[in-house]
Protein backbone atom coordinates (compact mmCIF):
# COMPACT_ATOMS: atom_id res chain seq x y z
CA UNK A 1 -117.21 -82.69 -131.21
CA UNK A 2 -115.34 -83.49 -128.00
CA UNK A 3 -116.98 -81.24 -126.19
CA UNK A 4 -120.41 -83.25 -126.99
CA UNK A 5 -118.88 -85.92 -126.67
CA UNK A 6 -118.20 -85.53 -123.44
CA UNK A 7 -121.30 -83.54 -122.07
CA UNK A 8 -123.29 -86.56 -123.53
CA UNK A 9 -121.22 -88.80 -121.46
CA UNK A 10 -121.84 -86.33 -118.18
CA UNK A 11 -125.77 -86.60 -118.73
CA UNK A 12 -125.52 -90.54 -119.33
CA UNK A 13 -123.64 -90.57 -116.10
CA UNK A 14 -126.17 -87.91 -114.22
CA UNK A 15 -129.45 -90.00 -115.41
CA UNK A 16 -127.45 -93.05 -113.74
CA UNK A 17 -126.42 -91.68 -110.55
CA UNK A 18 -129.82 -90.37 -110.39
CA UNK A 19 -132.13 -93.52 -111.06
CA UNK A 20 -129.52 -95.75 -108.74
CA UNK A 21 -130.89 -93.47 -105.94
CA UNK A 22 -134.38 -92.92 -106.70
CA UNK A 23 -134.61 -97.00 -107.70
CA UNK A 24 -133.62 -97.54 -104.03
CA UNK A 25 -135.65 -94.85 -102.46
CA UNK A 26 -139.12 -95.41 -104.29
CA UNK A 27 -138.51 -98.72 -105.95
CA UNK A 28 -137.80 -99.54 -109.43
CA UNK A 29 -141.80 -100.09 -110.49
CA UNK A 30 -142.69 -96.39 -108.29
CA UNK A 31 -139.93 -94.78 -110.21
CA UNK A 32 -141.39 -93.31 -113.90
CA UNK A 33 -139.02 -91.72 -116.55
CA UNK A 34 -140.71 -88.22 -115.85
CA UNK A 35 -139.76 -88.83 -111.91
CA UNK A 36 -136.25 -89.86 -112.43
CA UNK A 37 -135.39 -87.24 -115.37
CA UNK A 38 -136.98 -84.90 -112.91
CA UNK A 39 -134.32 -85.68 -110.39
CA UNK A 40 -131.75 -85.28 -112.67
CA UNK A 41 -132.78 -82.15 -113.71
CA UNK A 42 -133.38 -82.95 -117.38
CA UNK A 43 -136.17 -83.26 -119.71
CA UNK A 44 -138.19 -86.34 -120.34
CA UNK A 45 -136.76 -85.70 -124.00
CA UNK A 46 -133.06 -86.27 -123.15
CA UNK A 47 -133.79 -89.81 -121.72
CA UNK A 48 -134.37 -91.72 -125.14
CA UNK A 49 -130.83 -89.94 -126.26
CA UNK A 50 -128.90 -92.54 -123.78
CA UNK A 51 -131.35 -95.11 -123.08
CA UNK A 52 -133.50 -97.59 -125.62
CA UNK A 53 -136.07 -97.96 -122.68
CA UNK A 54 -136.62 -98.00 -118.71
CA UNK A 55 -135.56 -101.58 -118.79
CA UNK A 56 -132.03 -100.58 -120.73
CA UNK A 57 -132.03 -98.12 -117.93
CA UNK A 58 -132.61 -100.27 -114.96
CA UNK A 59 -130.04 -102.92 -116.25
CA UNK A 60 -127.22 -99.98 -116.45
CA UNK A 61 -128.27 -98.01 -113.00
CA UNK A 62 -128.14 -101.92 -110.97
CA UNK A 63 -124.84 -102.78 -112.68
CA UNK A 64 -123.56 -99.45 -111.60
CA UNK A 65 -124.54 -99.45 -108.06
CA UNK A 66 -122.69 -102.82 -107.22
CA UNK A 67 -119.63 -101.75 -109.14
CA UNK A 68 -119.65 -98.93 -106.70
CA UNK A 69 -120.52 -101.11 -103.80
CA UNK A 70 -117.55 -103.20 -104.89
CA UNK A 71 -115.22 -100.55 -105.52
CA UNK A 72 -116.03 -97.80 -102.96
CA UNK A 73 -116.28 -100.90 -99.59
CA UNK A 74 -115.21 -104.14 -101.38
CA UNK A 75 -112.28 -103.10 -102.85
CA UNK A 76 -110.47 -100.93 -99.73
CA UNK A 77 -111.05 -103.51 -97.09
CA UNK A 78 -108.11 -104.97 -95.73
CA UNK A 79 -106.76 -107.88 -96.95
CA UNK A 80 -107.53 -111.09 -95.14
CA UNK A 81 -110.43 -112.10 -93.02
CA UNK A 82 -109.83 -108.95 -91.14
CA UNK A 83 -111.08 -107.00 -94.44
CA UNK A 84 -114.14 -109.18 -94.47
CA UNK A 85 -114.94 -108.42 -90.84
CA UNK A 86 -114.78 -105.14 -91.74
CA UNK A 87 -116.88 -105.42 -94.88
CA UNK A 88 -119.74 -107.70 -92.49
CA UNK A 89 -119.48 -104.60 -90.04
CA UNK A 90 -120.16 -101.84 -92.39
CA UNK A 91 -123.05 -103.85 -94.09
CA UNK A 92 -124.45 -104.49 -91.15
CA UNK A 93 -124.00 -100.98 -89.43
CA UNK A 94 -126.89 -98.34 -88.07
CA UNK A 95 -125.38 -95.98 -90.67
CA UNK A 96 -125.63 -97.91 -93.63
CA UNK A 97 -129.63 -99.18 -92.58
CA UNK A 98 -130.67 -95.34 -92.34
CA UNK A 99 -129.02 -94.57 -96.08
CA UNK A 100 -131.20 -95.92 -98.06
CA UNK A 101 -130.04 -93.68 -101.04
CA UNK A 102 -126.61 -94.39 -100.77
CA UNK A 103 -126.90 -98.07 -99.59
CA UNK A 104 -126.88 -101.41 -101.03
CA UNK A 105 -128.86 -102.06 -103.98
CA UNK A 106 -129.62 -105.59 -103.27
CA UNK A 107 -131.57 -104.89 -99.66
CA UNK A 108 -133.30 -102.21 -101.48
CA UNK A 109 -134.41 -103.87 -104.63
CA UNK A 110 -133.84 -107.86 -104.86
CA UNK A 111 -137.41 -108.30 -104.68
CA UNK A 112 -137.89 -105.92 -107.87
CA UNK A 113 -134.93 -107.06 -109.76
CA UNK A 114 -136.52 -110.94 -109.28
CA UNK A 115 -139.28 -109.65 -111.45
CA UNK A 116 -137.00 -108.02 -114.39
CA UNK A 117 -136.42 -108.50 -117.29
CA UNK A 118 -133.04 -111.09 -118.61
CA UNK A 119 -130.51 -108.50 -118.98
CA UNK A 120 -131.31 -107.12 -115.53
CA UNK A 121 -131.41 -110.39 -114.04
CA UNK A 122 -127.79 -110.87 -115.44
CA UNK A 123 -126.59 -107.29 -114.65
CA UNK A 124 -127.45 -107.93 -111.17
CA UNK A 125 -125.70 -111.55 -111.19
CA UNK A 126 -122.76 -110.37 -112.73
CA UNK A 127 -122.65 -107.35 -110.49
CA UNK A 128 -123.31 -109.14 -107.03
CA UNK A 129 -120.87 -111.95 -108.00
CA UNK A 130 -118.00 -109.48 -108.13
CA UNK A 131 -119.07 -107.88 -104.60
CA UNK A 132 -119.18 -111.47 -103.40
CA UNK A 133 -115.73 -112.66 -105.08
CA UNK A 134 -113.76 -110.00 -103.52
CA UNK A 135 -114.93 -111.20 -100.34
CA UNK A 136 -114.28 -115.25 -101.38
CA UNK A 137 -110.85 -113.69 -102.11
CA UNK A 138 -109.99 -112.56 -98.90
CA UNK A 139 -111.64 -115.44 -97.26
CA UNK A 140 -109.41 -118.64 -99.36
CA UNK A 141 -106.32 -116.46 -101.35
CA UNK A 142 -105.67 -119.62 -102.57
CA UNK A 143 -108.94 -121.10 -103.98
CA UNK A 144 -111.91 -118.13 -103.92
CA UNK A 145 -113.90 -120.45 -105.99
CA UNK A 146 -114.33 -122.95 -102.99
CA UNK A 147 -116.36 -120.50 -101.18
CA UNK A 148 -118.28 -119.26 -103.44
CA UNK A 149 -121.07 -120.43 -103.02
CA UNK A 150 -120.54 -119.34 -99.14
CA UNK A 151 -119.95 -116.07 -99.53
CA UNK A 152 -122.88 -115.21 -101.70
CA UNK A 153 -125.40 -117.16 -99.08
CA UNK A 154 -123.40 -115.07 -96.38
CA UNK A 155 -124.01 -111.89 -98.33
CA UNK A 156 -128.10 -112.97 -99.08
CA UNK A 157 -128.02 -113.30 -94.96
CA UNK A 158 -126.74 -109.91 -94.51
CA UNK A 159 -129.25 -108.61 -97.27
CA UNK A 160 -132.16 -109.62 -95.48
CA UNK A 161 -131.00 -108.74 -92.35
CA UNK A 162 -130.08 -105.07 -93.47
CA UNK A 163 -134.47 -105.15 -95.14
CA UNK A 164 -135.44 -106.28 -92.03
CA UNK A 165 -133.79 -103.85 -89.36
CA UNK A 166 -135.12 -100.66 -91.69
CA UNK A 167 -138.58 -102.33 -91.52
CA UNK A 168 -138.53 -102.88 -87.97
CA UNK A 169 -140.01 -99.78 -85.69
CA UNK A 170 -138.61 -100.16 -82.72
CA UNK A 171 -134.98 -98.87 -82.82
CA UNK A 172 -133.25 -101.06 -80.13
CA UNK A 173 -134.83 -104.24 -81.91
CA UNK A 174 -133.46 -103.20 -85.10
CA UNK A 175 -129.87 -102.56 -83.49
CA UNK A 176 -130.01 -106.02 -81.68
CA UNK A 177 -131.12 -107.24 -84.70
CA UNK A 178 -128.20 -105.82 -86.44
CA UNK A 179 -125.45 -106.79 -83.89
CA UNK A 180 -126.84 -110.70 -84.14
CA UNK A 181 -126.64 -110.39 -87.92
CA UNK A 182 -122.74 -109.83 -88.06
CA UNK A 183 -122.46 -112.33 -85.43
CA UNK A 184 -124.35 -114.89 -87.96
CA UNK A 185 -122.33 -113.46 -91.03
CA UNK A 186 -119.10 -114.05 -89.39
CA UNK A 187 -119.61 -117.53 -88.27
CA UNK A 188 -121.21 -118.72 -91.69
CA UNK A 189 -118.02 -117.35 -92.98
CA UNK A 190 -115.81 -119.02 -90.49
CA UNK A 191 -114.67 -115.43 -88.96
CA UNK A 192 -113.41 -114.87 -85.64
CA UNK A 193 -114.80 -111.27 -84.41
CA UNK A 194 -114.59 -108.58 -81.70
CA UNK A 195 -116.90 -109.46 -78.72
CA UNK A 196 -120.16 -107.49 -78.52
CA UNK A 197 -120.18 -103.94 -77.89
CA UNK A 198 -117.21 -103.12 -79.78
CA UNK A 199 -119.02 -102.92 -83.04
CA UNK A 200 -117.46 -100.66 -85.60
CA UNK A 201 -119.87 -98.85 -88.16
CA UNK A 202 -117.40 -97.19 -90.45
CA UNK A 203 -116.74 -98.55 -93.90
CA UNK A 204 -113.46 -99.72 -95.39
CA UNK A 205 -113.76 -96.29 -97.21
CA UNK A 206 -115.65 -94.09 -95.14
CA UNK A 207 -118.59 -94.36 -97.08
CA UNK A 208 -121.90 -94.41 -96.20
């Protein structure tokens, strides 16, 4: 019994891992159960065993993907505002615009998750509001709730920044465009920062 206990808890965790990427590669609305079972390697028949519907899915596979943004980048910066500078220049690095797969589910999918359903809607808001709290923390120690608000219009800035440099198909545009996005993050967020053309592009954790 343990041992299907636990192999059921493996596939759960496969079909997750598996959506989170496809979801920000094709979109959530290009993504069918029969594609994303596909890419887990299991059979359409397996999916209703850990999910009541795509929706369910959806919900679970966004929630997932910020607690990993939060704990894989968020949650190893440094402390200080020298942890957010470091979180603004990871978000906002060439590396992290050409891994789509492995990047930030909000520049890949904010547009989608607008149109979801409630409990998507409130994954996503409870998901993004930790990424954005750990940042508020390291911005006011003493009162994260008094930048709130800040942070998370800071983090929508980088967002659309981030869509717009993959989108873009000139290159040098795109990294300009980049470069004057951390600029703009950093002094919304009342940052001081390295001059230009010292840009680091590795994250807090190495990750992509």
């Amino acid at each position: 019994m343990r041992y299907r206990s636990e192999h059921k808890q493996a596939t759960r965790r496969r079909i997750i891992e598996a959506a989170g990427r496809r979801f920000k590669r094709d979109g959530i609305d290009g993504s069918g159960i029969s594609a994303l079972m596909k890419e887990a390697g299991l059979t359409n028949g397996a999916f209703y065993v850990h999910f009541a519907s795509k929706d369910d899915l959806v919900a679970t596979a966004v929630a997932d993907q910020l607690r990993a943004q939060n704990a894989n980048i968020v949650a190893h910066a440094a402390p200080g505002r020298a942890g957010v500078e470091q979180i603004v220049r990871w978000y906002l690095s060439a590396r992290h615009r050409e891994s789509t797969d492995d990047g930030c589910p909000s520049a890949a999918l904010l547009d989608e998750i607008g149109r979801c359903t409630d409990p998507t809607k409130q994954a996503y808001t409870d998901g993004v509001l930790m990424v954005t709290d750990g940042i508020a923390a390291r911005l006011a120690p003493d009162d994260p709730a008094s930048v709130r608000t800040r942070t998370l219009s800071a983090y929508a800035m980088m967002a659309g920044t981030l869509q717009l440099s993959r989108a873009l198909a000139d290159t040098h545009l795109s990294d300009e465009l980049l470069e004057q996005g951390i600029h703009n993050a950093l002094a919304l967020l009342d940052v001081e920062h390295e001059a230009s053309g010292q840009r680091r592009t590795d994250s807090p954790a190495g990750a992509a």
